[in-house]
N, C-alpha and C. Protein backbone atom coordinates (compact mmCIF):
# COMPACT_ATOMS: atom_id res chain seq x y z
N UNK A 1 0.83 -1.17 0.00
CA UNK A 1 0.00 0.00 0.00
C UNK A 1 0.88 1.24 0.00
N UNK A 2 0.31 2.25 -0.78
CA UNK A 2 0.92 3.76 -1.09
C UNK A 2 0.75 4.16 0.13
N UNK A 3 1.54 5.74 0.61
CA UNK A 3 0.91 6.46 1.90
C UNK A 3 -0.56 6.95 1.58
N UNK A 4 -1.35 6.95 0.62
CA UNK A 4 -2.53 6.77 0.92
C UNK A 4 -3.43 5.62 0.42
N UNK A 5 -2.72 4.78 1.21
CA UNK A 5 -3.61 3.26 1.53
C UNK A 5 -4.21 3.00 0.12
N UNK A 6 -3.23 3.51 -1.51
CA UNK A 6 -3.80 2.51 -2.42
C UNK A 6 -3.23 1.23 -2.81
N UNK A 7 -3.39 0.36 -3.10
CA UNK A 7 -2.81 -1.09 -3.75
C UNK A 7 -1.94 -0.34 -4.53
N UNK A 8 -0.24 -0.34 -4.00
CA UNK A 8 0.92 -0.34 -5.07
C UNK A 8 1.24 -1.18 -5.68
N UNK A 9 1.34 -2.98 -4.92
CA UNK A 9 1.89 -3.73 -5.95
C UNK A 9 1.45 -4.58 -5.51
N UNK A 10 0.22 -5.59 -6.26
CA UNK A 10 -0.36 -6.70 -5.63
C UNK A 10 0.33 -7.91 -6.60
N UNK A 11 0.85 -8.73 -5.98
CA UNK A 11 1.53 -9.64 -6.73
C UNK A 11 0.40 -11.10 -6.70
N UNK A 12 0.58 -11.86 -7.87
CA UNK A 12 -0.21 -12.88 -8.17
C UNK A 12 -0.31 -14.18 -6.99
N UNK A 13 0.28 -14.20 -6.15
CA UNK A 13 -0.43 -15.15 -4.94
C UNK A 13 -1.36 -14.34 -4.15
N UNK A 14 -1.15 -13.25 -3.95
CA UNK A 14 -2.13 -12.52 -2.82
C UNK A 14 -3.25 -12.63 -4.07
N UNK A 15 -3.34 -12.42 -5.13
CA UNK A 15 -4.65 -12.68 -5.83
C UNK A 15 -5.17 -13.59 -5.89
N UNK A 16 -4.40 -14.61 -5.83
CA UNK A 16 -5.14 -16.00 -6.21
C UNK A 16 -5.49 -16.94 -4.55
N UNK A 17 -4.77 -16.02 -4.02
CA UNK A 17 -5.11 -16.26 -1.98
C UNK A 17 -6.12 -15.49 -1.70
N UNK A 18 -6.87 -14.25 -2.37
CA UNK A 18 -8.30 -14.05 -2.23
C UNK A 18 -9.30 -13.70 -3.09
N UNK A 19 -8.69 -14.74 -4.21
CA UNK A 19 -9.66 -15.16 -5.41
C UNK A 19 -10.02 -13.03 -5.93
N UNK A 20 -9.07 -12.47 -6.01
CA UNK A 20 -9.23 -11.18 -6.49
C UNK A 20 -9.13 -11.22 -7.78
N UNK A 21 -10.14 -10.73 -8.90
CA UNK A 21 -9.81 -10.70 -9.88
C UNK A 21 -8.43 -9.55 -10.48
N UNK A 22 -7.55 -9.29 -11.77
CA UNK A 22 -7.37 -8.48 -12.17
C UNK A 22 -7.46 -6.98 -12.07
N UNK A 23 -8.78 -7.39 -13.15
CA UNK A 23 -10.08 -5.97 -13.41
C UNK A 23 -9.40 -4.93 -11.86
N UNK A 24 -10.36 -5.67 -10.85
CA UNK A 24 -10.34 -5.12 -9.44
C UNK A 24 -8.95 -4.44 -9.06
N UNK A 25 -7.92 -5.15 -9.33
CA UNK A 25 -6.74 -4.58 -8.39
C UNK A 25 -6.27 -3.86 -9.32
N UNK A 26 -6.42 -3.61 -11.11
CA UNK A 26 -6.23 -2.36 -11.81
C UNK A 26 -6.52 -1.43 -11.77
N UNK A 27 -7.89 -1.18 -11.02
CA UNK A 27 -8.69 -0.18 -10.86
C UNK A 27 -7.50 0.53 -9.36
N UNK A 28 -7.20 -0.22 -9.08
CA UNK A 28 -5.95 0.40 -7.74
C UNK A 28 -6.73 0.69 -6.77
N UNK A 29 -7.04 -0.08 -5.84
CA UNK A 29 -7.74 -0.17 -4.74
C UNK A 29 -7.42 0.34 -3.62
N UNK A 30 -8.64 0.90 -2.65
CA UNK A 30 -7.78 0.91 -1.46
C UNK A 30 -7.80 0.07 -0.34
N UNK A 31 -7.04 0.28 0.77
CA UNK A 31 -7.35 -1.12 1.30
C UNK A 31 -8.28 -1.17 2.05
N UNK A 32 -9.48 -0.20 1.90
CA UNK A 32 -10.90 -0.08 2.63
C UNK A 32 -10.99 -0.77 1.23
N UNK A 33 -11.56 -0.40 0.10
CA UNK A 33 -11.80 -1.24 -1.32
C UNK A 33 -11.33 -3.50 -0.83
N UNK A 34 -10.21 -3.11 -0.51
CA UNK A 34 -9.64 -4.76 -0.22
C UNK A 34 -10.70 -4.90 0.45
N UNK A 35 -10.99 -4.43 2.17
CA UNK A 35 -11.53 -5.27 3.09
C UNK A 35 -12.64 -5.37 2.51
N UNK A 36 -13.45 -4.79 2.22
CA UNK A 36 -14.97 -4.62 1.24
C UNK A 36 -15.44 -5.61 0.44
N UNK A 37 -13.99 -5.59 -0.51
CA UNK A 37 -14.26 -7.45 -1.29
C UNK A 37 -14.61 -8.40 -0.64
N UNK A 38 -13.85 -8.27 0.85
CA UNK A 38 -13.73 -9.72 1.64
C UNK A 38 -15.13 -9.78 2.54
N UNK A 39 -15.77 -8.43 2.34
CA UNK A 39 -16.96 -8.36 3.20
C UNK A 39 -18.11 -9.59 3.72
N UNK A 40 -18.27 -10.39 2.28
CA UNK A 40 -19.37 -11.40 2.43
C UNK A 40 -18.80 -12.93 2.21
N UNK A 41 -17.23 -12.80 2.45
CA UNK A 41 -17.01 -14.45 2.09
C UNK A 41 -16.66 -14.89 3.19
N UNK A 42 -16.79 -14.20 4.92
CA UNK A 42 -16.68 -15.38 5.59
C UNK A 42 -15.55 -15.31 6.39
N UNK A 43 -14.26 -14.49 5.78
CA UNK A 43 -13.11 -13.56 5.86
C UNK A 43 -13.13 -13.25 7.40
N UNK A 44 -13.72 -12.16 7.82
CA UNK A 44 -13.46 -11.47 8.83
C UNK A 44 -14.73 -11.96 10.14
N UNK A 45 -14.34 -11.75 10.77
CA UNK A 45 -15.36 -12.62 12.04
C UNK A 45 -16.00 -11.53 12.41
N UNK A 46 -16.96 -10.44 11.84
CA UNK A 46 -17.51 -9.26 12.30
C UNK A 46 -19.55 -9.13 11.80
N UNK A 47 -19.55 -9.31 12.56
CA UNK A 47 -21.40 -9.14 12.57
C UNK A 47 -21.21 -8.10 10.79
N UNK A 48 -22.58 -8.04 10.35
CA UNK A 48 -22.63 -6.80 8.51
C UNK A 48 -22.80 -6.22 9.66
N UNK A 49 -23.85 -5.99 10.37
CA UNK A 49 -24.09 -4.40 11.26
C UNK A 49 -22.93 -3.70 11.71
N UNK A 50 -22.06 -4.34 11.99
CA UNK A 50 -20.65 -3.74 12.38
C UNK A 50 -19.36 -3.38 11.45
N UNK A 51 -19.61 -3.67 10.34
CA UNK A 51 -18.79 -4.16 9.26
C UNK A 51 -18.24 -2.81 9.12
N UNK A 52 -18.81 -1.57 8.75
CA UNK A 52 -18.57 -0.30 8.52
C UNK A 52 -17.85 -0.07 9.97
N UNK A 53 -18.52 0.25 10.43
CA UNK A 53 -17.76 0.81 12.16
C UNK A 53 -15.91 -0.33 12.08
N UNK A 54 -15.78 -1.37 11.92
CA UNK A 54 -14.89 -2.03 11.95
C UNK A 54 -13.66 -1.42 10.83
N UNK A 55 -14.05 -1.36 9.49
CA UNK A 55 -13.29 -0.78 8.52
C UNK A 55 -13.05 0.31 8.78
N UNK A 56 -13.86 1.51 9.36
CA UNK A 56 -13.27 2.82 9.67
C UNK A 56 -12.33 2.59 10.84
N UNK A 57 -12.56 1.86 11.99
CA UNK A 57 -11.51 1.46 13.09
C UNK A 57 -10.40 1.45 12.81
N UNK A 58 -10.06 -0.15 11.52
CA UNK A 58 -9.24 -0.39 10.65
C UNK A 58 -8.15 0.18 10.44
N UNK A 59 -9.04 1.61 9.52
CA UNK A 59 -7.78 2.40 8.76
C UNK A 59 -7.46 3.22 9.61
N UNK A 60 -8.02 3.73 10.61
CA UNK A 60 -7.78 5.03 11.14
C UNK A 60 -6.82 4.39 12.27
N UNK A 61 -6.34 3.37 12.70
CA UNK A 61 -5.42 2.58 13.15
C UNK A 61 -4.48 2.63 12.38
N UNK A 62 -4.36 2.18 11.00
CA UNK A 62 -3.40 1.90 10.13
C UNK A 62 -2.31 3.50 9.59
N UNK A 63 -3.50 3.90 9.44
CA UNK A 63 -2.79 5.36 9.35
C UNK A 63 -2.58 6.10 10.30
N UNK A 64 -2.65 5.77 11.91
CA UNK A 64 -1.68 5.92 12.82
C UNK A 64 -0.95 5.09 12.82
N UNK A 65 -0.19 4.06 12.22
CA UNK A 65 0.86 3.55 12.68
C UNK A 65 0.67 2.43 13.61
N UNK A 66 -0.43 2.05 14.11
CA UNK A 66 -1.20 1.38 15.15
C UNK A 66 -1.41 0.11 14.42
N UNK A 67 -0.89 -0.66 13.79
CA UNK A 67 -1.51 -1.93 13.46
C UNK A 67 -1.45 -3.07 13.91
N UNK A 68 -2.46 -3.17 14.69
CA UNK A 68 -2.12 -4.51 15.67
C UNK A 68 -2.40 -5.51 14.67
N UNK A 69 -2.16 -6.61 14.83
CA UNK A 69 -2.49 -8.39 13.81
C UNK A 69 -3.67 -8.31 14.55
N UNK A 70 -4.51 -9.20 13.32
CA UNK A 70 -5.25 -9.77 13.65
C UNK A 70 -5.38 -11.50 12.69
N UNK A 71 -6.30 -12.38 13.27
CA UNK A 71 -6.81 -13.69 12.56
C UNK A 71 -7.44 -13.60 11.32
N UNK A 72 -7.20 -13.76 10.56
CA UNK A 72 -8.35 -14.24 9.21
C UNK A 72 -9.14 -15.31 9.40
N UNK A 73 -10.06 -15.75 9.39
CA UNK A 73 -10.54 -17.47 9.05
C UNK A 73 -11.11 -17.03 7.87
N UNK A 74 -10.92 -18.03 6.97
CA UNK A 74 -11.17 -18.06 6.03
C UNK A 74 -12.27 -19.16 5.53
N UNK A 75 -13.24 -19.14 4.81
CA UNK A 75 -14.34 -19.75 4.65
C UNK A 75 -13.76 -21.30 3.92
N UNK A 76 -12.82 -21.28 4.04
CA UNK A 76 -11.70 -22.79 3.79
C UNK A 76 -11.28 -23.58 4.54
N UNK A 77 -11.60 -22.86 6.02
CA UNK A 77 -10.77 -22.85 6.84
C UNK A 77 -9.48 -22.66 7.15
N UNK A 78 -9.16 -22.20 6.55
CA UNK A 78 -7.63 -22.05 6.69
C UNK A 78 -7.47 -20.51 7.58
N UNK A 79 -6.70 -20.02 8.41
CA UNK A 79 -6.31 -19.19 9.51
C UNK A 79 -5.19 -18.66 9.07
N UNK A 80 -5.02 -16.82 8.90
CA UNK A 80 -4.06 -16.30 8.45
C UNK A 80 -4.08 -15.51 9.72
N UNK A 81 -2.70 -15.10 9.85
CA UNK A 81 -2.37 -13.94 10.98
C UNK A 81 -1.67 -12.80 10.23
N UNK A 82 -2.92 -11.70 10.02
CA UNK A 82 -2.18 -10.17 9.31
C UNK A 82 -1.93 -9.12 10.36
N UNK A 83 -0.43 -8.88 9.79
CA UNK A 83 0.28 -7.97 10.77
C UNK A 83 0.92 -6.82 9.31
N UNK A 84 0.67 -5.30 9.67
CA UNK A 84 1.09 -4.58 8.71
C UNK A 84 2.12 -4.02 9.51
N UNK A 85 3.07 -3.87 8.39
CA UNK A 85 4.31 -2.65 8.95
C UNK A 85 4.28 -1.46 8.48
N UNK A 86 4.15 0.07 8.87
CA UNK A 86 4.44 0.69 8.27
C UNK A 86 5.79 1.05 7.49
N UNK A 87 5.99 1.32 6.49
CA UNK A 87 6.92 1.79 5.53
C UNK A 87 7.94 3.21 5.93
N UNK A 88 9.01 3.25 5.09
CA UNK A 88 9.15 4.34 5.55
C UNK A 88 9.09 5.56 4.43
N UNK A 89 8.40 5.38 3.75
CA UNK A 89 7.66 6.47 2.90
C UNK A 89 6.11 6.77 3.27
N UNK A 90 5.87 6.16 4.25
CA UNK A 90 4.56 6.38 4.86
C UNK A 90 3.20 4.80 4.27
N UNK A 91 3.42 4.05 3.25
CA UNK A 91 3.10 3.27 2.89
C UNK A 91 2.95 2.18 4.42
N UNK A 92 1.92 1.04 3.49
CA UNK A 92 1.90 0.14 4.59
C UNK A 92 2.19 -1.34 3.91
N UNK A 93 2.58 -2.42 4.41
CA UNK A 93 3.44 -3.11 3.97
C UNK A 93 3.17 -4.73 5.24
């Protein structure tokens, strides 16, 4: 991610690890745009009523510098642990 949280360089496993098309990550996303995709597959363990309140949490964490990890489960089951670093061009990584 750019310093303003757009998709700089999504490389072809992170696409095919959340079935992202192309199209989508040309359009240069942000990573409110990312979590959004992942909204209805199962992804994130967050009630829809909360879904918004959670993504604004999110970024406004991220762009303090604040990024704690969290779990993925994934509707595969499979369990990812995302941890961002900030960059030092202000990007997140």
């Amino acid at each position: 991610m750019g310093p303003d949280l757009r998709a700089r360089v999504v490389n072809r496993a992170f696409r095919q690890m959340w079935r992202i098309p192309d199209a989508f990550i040309a359009a240069g996303p942000t990573m409110a745009d990312l979590m959004n995709y992942n909204r209805h597959t199962g992804l994130y363990n967050v009630p829809e009523t909360e879904f918004d309140d959670f993504i604004t949490r999110r970024m406004e964490a991220i762009q303090a510098g604040d990024i704690a990890p969290i779990e993925m489960h994934r509707a595969d089951g499979k369990i990812l642990r995302y941890a961002g670093v900030v960059l030092p061009d202000g990007g997140v990584c």
